[in-house]
N, C-alpha and C. Protein backbone atom coordinates (compact mmCIF):
# COMPACT_ATOMS: atom_id res chain seq x y z
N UNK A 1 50.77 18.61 25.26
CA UNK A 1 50.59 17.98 23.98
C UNK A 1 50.33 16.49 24.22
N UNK A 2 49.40 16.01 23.49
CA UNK A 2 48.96 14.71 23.79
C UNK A 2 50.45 13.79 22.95
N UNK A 3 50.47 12.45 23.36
CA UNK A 3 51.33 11.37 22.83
C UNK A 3 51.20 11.35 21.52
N UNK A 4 49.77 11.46 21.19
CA UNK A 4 50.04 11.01 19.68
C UNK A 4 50.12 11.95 18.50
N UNK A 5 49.97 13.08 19.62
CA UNK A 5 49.87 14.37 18.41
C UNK A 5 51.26 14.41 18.48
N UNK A 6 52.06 14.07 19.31
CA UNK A 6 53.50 14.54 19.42
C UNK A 6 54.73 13.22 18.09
N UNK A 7 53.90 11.93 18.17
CA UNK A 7 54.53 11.14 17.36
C UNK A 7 54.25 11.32 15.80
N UNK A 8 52.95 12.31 15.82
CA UNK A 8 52.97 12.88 14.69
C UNK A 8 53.98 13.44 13.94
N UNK A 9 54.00 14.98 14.58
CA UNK A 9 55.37 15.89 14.46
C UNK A 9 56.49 15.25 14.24
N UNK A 10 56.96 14.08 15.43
CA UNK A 10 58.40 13.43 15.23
C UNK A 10 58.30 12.83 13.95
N UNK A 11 57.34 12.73 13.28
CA UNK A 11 57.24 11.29 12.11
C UNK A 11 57.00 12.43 11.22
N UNK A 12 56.90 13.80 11.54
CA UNK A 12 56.80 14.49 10.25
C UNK A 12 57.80 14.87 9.91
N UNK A 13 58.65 15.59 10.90
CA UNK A 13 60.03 16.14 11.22
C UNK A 13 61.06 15.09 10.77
N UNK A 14 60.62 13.83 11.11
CA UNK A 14 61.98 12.86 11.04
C UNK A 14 61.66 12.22 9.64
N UNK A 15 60.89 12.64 8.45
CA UNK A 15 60.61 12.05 7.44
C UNK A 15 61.39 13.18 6.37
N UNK A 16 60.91 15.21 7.19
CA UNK A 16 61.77 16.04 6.33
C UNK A 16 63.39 16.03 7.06
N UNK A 17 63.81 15.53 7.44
CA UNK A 17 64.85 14.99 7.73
C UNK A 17 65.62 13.89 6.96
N UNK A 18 65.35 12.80 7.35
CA UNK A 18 65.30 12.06 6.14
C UNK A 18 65.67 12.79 4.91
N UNK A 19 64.50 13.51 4.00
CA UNK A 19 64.58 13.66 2.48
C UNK A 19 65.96 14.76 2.11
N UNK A 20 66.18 15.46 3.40
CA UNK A 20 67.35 16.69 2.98
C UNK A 20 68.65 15.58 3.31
N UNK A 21 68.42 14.37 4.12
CA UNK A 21 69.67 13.69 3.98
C UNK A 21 69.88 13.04 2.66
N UNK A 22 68.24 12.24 2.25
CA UNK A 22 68.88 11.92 1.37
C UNK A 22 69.46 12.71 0.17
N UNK A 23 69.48 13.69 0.03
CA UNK A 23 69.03 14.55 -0.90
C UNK A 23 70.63 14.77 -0.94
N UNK A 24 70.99 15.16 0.18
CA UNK A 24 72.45 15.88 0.04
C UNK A 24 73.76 14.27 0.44
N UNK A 25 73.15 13.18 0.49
CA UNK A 25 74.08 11.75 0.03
C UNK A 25 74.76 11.70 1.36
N UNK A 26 73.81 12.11 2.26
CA UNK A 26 74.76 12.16 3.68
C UNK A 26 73.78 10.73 4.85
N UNK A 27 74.62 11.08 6.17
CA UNK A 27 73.98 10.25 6.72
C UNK A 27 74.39 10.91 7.99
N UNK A 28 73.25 9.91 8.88
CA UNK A 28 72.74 10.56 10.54
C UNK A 28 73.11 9.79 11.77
N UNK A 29 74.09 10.29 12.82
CA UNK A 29 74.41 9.34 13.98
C UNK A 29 73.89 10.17 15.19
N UNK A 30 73.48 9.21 15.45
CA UNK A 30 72.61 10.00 16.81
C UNK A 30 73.50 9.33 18.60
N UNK A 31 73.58 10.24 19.52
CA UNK A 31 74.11 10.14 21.21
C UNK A 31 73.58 10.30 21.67
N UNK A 32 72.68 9.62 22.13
CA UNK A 32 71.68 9.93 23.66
C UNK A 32 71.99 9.26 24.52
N UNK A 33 71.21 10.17 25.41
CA UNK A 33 71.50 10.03 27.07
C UNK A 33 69.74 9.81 27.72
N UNK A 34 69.23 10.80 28.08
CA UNK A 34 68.00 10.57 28.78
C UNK A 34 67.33 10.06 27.61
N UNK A 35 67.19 10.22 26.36
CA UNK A 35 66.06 9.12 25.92
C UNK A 35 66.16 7.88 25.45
N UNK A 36 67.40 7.29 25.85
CA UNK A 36 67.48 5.79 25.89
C UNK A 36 67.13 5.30 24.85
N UNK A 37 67.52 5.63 23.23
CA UNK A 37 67.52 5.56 22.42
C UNK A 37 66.20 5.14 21.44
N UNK A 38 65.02 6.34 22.22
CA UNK A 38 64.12 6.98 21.62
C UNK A 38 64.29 7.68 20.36
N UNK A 39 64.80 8.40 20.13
CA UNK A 39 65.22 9.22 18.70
C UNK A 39 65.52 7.97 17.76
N UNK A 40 66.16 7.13 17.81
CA UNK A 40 66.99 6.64 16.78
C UNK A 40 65.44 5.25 16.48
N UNK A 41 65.24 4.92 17.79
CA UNK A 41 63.87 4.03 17.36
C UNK A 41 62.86 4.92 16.44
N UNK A 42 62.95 6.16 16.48
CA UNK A 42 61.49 6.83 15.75
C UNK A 42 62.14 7.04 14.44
N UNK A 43 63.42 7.35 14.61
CA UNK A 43 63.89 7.57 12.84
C UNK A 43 64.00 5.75 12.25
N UNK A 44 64.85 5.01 12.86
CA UNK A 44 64.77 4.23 11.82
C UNK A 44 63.26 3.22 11.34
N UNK A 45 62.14 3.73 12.79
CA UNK A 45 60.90 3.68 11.92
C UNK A 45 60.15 3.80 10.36
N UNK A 46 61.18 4.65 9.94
CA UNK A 46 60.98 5.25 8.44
C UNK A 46 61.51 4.38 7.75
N UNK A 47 60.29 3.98 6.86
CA UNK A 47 60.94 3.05 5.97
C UNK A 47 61.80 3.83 4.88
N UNK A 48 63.00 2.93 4.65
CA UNK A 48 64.08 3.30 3.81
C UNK A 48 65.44 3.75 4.61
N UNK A 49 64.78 4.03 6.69
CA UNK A 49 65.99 4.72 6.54
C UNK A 49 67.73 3.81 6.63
N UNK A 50 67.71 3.11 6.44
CA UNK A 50 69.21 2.67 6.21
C UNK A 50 69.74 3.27 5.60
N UNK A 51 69.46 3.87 4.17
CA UNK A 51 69.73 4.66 3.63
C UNK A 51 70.11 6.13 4.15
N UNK A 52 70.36 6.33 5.30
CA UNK A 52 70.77 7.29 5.98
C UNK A 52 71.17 7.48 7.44
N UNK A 53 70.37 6.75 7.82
CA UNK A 53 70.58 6.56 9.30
C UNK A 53 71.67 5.51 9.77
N UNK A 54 72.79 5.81 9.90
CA UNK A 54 74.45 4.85 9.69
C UNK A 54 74.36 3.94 11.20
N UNK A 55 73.75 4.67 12.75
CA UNK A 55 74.61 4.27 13.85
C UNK A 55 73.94 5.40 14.75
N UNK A 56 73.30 4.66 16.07
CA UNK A 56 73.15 5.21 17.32
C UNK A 56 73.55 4.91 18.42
N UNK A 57 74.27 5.62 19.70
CA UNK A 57 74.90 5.54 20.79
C UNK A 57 74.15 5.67 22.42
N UNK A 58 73.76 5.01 22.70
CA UNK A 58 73.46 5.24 24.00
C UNK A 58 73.91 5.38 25.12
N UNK A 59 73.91 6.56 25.35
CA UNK A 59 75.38 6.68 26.96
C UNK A 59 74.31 7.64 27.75
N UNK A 60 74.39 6.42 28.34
CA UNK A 60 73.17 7.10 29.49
C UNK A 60 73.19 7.63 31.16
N UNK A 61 74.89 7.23 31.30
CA UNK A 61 75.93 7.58 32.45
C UNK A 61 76.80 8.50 31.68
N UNK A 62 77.45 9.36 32.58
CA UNK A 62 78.85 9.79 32.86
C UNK A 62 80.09 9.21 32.10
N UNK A 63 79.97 7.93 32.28
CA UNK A 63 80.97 6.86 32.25
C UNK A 63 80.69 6.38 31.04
N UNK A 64 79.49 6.54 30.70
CA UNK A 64 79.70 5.73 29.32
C UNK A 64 79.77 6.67 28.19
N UNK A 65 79.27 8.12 28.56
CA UNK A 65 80.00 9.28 27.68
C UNK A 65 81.32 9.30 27.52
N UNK A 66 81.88 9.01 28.65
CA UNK A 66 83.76 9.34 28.52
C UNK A 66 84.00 7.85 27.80
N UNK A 67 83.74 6.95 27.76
CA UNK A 67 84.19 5.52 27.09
C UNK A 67 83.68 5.56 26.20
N UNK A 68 82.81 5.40 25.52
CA UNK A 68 81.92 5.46 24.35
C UNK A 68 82.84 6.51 23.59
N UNK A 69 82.32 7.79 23.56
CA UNK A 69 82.54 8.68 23.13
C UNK A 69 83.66 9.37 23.30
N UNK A 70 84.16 9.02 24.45
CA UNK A 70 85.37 10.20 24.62
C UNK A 70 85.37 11.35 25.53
N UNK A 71 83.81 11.35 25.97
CA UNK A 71 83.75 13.34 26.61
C UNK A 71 84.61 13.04 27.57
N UNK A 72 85.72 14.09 27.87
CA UNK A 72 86.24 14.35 29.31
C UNK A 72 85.69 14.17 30.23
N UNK A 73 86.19 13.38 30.96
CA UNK A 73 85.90 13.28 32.25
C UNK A 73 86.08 14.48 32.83
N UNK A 74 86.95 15.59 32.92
CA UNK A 74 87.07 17.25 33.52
C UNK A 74 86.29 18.26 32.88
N UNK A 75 85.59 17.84 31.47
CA UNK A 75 84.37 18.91 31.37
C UNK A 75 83.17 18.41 31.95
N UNK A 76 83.31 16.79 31.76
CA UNK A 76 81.86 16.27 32.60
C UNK A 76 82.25 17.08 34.49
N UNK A 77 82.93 16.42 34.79
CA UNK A 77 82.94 16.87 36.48
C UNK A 77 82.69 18.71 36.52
N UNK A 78 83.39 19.65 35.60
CA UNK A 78 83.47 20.57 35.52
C UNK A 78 81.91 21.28 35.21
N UNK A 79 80.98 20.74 34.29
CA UNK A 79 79.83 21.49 33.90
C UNK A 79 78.68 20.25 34.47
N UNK A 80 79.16 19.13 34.72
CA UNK A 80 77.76 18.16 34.73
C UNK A 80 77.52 17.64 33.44
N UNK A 81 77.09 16.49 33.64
CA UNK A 81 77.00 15.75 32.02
C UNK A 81 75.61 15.87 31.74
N UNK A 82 75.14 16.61 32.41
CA UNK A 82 73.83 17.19 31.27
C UNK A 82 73.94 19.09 31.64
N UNK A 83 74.67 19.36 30.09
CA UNK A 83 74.78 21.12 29.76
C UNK A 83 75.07 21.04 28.39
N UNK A 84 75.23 22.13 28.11
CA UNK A 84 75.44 22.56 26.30
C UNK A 84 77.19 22.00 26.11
N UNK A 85 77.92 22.36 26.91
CA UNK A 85 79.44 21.72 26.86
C UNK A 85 79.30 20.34 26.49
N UNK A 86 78.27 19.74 27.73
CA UNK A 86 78.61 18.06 27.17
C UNK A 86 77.81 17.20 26.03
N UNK A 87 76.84 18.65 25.75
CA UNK A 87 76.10 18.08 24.54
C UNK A 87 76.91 18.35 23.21
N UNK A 88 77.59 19.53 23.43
CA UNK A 88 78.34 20.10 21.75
C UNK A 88 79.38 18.48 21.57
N UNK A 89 79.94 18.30 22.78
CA UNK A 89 80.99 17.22 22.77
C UNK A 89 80.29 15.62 22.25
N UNK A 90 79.21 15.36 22.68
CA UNK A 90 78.96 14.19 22.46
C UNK A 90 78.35 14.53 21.06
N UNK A 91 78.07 15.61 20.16
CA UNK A 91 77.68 15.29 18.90
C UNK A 91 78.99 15.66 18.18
N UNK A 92 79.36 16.68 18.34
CA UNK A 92 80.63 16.45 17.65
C UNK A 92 81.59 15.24 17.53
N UNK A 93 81.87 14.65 18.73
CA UNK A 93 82.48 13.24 18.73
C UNK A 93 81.76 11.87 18.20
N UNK A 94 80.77 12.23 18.27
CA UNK A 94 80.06 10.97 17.25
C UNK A 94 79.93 11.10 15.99
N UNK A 95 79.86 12.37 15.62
CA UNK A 95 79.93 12.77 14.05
C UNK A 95 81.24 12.36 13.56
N UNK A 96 82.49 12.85 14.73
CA UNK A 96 83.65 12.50 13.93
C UNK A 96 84.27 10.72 14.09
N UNK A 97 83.69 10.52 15.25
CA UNK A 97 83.80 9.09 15.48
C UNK A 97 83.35 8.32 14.12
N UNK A 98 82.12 8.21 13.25
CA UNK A 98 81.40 7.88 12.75
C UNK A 98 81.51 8.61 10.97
N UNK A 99 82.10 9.48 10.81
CA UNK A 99 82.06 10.16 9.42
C UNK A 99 80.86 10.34 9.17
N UNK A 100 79.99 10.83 9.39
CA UNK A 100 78.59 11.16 9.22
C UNK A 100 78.54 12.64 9.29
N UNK A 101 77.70 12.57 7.89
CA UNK A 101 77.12 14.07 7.40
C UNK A 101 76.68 15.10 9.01
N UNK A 102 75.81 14.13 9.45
CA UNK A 102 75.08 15.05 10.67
C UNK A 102 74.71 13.91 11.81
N UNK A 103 75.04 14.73 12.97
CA UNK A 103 75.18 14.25 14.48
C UNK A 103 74.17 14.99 15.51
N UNK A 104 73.07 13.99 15.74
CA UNK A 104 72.29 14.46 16.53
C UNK A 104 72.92 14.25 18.43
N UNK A 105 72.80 15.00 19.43
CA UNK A 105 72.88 14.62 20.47
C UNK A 105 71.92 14.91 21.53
N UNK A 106 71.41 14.29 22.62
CA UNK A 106 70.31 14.91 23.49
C UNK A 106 71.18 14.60 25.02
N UNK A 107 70.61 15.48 25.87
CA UNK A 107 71.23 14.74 27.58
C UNK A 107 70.07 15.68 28.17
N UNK A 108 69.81 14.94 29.14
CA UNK A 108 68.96 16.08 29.74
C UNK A 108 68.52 15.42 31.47
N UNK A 109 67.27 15.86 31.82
CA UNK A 109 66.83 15.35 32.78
C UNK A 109 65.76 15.19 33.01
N UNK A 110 64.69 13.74 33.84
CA UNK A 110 63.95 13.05 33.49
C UNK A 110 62.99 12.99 35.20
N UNK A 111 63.92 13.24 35.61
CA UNK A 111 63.64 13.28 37.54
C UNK A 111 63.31 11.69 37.54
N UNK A 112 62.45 11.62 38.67
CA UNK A 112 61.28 12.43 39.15
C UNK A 112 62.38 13.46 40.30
N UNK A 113 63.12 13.43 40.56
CA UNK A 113 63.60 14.93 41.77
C UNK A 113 64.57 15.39 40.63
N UNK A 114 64.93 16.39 41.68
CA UNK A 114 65.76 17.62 41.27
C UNK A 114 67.31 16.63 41.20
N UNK A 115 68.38 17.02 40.43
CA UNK A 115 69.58 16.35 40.29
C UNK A 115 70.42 16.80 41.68
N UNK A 116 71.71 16.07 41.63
CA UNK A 116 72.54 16.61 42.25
C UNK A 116 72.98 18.31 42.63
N UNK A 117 72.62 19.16 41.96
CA UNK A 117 72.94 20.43 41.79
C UNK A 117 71.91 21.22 41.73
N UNK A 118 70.73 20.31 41.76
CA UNK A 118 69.43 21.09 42.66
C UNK A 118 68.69 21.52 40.56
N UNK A 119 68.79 21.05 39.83
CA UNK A 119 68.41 21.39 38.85
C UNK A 119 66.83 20.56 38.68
N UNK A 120 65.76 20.86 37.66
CA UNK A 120 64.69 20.32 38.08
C UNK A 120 64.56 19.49 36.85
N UNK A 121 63.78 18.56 37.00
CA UNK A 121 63.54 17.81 35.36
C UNK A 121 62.89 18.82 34.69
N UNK A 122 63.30 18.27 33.14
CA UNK A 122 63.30 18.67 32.24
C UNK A 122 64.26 19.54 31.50
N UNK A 123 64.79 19.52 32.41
CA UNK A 123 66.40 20.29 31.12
C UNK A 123 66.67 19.87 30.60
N UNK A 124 66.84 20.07 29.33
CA UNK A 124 67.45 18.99 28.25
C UNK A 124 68.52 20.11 27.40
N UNK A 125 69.50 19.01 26.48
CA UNK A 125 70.07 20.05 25.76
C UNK A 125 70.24 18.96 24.87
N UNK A 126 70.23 19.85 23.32
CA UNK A 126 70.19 19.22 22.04
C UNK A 126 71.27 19.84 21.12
N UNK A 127 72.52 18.72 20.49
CA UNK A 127 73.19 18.99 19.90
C UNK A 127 73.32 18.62 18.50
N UNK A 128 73.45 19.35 17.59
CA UNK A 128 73.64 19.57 16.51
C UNK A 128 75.15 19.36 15.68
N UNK A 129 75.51 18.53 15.29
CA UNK A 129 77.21 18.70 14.50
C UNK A 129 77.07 18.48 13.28
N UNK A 130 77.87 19.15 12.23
CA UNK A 130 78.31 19.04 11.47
C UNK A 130 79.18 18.89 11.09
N UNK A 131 80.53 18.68 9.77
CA UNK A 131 81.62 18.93 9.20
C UNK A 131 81.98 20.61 9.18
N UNK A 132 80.61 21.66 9.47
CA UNK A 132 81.61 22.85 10.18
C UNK A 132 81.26 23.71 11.14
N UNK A 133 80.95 22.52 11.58
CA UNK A 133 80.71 23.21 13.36
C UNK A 133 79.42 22.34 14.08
N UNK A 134 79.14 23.35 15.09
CA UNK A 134 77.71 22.46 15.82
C UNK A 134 77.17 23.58 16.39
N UNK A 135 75.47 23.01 16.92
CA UNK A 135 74.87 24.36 17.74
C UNK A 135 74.33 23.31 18.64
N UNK A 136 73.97 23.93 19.43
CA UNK A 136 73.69 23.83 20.81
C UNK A 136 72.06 24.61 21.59
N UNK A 137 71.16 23.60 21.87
CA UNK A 137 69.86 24.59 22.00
C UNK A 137 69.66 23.89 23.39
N UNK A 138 68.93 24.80 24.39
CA UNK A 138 68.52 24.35 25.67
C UNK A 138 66.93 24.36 25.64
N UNK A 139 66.62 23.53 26.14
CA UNK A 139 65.30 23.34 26.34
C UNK A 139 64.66 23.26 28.30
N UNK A 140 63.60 23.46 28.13
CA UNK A 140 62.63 23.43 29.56
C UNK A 140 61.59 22.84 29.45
N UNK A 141 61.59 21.04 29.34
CA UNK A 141 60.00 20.13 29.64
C UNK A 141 59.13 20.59 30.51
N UNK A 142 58.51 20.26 30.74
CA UNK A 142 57.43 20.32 32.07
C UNK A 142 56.52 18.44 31.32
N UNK A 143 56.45 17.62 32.68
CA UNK A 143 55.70 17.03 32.46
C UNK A 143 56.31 15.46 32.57
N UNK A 144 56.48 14.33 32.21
CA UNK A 144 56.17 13.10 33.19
C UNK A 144 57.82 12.77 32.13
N UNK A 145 58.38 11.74 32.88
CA UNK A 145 59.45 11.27 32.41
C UNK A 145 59.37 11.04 30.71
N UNK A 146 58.30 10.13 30.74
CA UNK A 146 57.81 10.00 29.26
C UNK A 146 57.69 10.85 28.42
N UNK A 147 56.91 12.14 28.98
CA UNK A 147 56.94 13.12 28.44
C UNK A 147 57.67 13.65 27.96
N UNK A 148 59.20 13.74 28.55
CA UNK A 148 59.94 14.97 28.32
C UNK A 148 60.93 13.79 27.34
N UNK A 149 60.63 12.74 27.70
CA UNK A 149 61.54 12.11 26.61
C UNK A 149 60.79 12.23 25.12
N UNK A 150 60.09 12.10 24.88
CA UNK A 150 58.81 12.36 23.44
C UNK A 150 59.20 13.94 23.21
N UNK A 151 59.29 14.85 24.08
CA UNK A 151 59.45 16.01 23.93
C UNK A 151 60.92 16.28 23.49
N UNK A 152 61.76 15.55 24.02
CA UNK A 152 63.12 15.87 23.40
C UNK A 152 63.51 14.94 21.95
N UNK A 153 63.03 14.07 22.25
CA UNK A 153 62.98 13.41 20.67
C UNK A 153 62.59 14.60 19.55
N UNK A 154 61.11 15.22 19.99
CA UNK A 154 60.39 15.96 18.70
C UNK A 154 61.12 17.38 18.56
N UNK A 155 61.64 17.76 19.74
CA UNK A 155 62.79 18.86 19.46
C UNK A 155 63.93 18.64 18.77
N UNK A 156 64.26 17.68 19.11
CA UNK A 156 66.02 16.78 18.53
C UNK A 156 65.55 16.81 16.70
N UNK A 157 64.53 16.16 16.50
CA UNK A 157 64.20 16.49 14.91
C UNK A 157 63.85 16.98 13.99
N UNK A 158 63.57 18.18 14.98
CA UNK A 158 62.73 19.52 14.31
C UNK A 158 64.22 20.66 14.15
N UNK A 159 65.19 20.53 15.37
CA UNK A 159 66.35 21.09 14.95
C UNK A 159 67.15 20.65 14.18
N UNK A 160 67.22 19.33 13.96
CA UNK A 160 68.06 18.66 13.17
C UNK A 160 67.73 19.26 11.52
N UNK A 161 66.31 19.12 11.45
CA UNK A 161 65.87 19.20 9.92
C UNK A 161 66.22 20.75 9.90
N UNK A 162 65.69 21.73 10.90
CA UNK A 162 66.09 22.87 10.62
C UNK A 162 67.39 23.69 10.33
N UNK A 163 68.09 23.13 10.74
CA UNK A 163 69.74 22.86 11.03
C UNK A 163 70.45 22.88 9.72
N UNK A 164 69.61 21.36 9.41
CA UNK A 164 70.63 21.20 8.16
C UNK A 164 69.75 21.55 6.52
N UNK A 165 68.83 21.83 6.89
CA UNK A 165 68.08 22.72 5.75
C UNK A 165 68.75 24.17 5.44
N UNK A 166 69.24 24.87 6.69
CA UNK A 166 70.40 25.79 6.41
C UNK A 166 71.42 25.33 6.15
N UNK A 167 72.29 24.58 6.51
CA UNK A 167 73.55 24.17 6.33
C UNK A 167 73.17 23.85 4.99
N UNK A 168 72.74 23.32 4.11
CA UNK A 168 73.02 23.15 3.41
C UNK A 168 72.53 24.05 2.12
N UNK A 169 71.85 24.96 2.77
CA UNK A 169 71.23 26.06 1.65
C UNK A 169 72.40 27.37 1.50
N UNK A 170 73.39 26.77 2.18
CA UNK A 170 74.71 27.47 2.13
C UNK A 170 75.11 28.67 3.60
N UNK A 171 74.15 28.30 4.91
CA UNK A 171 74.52 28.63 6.14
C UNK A 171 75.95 28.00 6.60
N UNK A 172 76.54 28.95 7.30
CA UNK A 172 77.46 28.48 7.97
C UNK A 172 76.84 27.80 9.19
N UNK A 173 77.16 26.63 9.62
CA UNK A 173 76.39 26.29 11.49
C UNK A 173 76.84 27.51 12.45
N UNK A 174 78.20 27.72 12.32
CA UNK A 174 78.08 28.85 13.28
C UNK A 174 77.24 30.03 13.13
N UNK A 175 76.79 30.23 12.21
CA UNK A 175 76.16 30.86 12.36
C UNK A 175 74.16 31.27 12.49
N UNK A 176 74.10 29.94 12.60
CA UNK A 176 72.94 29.75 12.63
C UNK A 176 72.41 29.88 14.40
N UNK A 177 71.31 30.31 14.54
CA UNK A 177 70.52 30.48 15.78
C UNK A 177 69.41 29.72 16.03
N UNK A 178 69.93 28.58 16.89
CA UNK A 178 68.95 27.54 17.03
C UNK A 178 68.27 27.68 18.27
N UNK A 179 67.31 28.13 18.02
CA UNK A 179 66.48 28.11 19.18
C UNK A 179 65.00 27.53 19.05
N UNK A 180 64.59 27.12 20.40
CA UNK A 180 63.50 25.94 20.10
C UNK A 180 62.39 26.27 19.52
């Protein structure tokens, strides 16, 4: 997907986003990790969004997940701070850190090599929280650091809107199936 077809989508996604926040009087805190606070630059692009968009976190280490946020240091050492464990944790804890309607989170990997544990770029994982519960979706980039950061942004807002377009059409989160 070319760059600009992709800032499209994010600016379409992060605009019906936007309107179901404003709609339902809530607001949006976002935790990233590999996109270095990409997501939160493309949403508060939108004009108006103050009106929803409260607060974004950038923890782009280990260390600044467990300080910032709180994640354990024994689920980070235990799963790696980029998996669905340390993504459910860093959106849930910013949602509750923050009182916010909805909590976006991303962590993933950007290379250029394989991580410590032999994993390859582009894994990413995208978290979802709410006030009753959170989901958790894994993703597989292919393609240049840049890339997969644009790519997890436009995933991060396409689940978000999808997410809470159920949640609030009277889905439970747990029970919703987020897949990319």
């Amino acid at each position: 997907m070319e760059k600009e077809e992709c800032l499209e989508l994010i600016y379409g996604y992060s605009k019906k986003l936007a309107k179901l926040l404003q709609s339902a009087g809530g607001g949006l805190v976002v935790a990233e990790s590999h996109t270095g606070g990409l997501i939160s630059s493309h949403l508060t692009d939108i004009p108006g969004s103050h009106r929803w968009y409260e607060s974004g976190c950038i923890v782009f280490n280990s260390e600044s997940k467990q300080k910032l946020l709180g994640v354990p240091k024994e689920l980070i050492d235990r799963q790696t701070d980029v998996s669905a464990e340390v993504a459910a944790e860093m959106a849930v804890r910013a949602r509750d850190l923050s009182g916010a309607m909805l909590a976006i989170s991303a962590t993933g990997l950007t290379g250029p090599g394989r991580d410590s544990v032999g994993r390859a770029p582009g894994l990413v994982y995208i978290g979802i929280a709410c006030a009753d519960g959170y989901v958790v979706s894994e993703y597989h980039f292919d393609g240049s650091r840049e890339a997969i950061r644009f790519l997890t942004n436009l995933a991060a807002v396409k689940l978000a809107a999808g997410v809470l377009a159920a949640y609030l059409g009277g889905s439970h989160i747990a029970d919703l199936s987020a897949k990319p």
